[in-house]
Protein backbone atom coordinates (compact mmCIF):
# COMPACT_ATOMS: atom_id res chain seq x y z
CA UNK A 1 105.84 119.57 32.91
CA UNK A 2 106.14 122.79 30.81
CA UNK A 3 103.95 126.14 32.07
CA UNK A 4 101.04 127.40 30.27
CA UNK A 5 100.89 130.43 29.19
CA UNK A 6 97.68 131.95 31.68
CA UNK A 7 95.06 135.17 31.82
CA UNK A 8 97.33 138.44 33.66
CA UNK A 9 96.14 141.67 34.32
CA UNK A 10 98.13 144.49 36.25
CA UNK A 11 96.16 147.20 37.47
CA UNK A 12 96.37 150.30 39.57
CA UNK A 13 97.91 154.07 39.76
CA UNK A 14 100.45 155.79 40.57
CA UNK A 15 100.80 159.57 41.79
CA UNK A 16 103.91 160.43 39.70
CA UNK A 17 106.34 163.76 39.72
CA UNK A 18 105.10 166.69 38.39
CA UNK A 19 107.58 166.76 35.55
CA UNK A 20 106.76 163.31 34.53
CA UNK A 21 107.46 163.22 30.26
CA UNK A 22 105.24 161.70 27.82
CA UNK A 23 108.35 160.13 26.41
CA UNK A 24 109.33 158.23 29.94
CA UNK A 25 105.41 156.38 29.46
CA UNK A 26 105.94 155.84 25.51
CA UNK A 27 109.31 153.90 26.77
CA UNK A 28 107.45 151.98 29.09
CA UNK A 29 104.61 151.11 26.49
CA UNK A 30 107.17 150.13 23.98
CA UNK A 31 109.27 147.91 26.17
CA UNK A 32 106.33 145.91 27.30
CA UNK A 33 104.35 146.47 24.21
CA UNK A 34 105.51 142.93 22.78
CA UNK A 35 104.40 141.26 25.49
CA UNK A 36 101.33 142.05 26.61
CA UNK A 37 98.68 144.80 26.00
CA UNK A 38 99.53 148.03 27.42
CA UNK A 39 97.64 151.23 28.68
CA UNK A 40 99.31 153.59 30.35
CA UNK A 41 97.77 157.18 30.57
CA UNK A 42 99.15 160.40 32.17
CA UNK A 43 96.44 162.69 34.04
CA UNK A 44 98.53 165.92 33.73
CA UNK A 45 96.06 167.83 36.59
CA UNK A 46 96.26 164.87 39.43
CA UNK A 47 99.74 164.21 38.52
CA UNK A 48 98.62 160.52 38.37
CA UNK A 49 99.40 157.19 36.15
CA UNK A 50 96.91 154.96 35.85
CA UNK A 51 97.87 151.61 34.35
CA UNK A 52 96.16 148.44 32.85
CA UNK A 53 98.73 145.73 31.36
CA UNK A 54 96.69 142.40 30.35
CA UNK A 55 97.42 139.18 28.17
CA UNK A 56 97.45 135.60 28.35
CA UNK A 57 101.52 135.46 29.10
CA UNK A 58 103.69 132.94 30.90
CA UNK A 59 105.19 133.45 34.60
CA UNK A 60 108.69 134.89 33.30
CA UNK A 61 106.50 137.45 31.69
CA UNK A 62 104.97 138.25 34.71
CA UNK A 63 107.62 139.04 36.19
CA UNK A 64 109.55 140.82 33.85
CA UNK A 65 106.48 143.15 33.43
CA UNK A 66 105.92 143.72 37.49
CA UNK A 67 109.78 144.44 37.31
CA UNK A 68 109.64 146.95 34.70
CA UNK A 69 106.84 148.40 36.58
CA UNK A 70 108.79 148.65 39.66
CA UNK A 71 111.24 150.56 37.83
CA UNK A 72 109.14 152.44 36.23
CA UNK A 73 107.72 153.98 39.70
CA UNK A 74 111.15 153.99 41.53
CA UNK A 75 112.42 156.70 39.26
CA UNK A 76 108.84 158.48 38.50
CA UNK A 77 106.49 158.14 41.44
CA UNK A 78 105.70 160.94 44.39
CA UNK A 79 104.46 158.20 46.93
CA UNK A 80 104.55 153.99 47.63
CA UNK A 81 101.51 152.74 45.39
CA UNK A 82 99.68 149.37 45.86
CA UNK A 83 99.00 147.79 41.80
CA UNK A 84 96.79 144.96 42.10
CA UNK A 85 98.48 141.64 40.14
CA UNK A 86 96.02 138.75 38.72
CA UNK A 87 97.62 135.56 36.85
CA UNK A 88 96.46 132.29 36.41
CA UNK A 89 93.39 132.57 39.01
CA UNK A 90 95.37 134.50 41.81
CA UNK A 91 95.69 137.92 42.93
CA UNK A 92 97.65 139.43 44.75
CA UNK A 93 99.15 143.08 45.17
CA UNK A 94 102.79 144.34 44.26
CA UNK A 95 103.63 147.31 46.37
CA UNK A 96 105.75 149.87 44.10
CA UNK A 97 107.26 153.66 44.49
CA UNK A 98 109.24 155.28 46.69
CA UNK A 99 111.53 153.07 48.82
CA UNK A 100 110.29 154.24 52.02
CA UNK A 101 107.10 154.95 51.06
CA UNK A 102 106.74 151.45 49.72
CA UNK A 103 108.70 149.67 53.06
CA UNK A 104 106.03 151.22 55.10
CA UNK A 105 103.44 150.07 52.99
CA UNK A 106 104.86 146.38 53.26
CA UNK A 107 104.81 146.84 56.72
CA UNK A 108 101.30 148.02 57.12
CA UNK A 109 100.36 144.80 55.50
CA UNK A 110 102.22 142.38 57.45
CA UNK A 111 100.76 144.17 60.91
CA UNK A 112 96.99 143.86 59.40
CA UNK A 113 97.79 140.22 58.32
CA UNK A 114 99.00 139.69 62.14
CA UNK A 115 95.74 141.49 63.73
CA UNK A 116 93.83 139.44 61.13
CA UNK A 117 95.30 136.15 62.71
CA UNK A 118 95.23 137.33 66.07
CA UNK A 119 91.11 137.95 65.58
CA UNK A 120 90.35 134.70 63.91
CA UNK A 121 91.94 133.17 67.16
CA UNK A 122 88.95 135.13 69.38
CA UNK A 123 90.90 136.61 72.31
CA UNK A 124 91.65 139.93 73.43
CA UNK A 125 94.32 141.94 73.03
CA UNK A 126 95.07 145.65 73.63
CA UNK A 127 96.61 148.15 70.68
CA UNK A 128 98.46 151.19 72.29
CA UNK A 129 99.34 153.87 69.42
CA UNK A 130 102.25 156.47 71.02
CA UNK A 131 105.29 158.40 69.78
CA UNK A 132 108.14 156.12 69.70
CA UNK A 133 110.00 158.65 72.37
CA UNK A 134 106.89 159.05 74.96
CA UNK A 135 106.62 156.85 77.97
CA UNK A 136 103.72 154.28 77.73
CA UNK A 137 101.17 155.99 80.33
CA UNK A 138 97.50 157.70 79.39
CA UNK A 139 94.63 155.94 77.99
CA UNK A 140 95.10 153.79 74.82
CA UNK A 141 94.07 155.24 71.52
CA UNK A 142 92.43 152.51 70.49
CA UNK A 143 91.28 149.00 72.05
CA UNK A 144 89.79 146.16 70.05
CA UNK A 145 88.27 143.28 72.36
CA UNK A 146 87.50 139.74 70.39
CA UNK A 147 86.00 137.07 72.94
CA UNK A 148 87.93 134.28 73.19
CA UNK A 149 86.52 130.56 72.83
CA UNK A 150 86.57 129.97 76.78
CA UNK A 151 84.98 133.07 77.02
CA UNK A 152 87.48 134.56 79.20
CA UNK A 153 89.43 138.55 78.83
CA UNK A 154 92.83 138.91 78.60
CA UNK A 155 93.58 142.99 78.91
């Protein structure tokens, strides 16, 4: 069964160096440019990108484009940026930037994801935020208390 072609739309912004070029964007624009509609624009006070890449395209282009994207904000961004990524009916978000930056990002993610399952399983559980070195003593920062079906606390 062959793939139809489907509505995309990447979206977002990235904070970029200071000494970003309007030539680096009008590569961008061009290399994608035959693909899908691109708009890319440069806010020269914020040092920001915002983006908007749309078209009815297949999933190869997709993919290509996100990867060009990545590129693009590996070698130009100041921080890990979160694009949000539509296709076909279903979203999702494409972290981009800064290898570290954009780790921790990923990571940040997968731990809400976790607490989000934890929570829909109603029981209680206890979140202590220290400096890795420090021993575990003191009062948590914060504690987050969900009831669990039987009714009973875990702490």
């Amino acid at each position: 069964m062959m793939e139809e072609p489907a509505p995309y739309v990447l979206s977002g912004a990235l904070a970029v160096l200071d000494d970003l070029e309007s030539e680096q964007l009008d590569r961008v624009s061009r290399h994608l440019g035959g693909i899908a509609t691109v708009h890319l624009r440069h806010d020269e006070v914020a040092h920001a990108v915002s983006l908007r890449i749309s078209g009815t395209l297949m999933r190869d282009d997709v993919r290509h484009i996100e990867r060009r994207i990545e590129q693009f904000a590996e070698e130009n961004a100041r921080a890990g940026a979160i694009l949000l990524s539509e296709w076909n009916g279903v979203t999702s978000e494409i972290v981009v930037g800064m290898n570290w930056d954009a780790q921790c990002l990923v990571r940040l993610g997968a731990v809400q994801e976790q607490l989000a399952r934890l929570s829909e399983r109603h029981f209680d559980f206890l979140l202590r935020i220290e400096p890795p070195d420090s021993p575990a003593r003191g009062n948590p920062l914060m504690c987050v208390s969900v009831e669990t079906d039987d009714h009973s606390r875990i702490r």
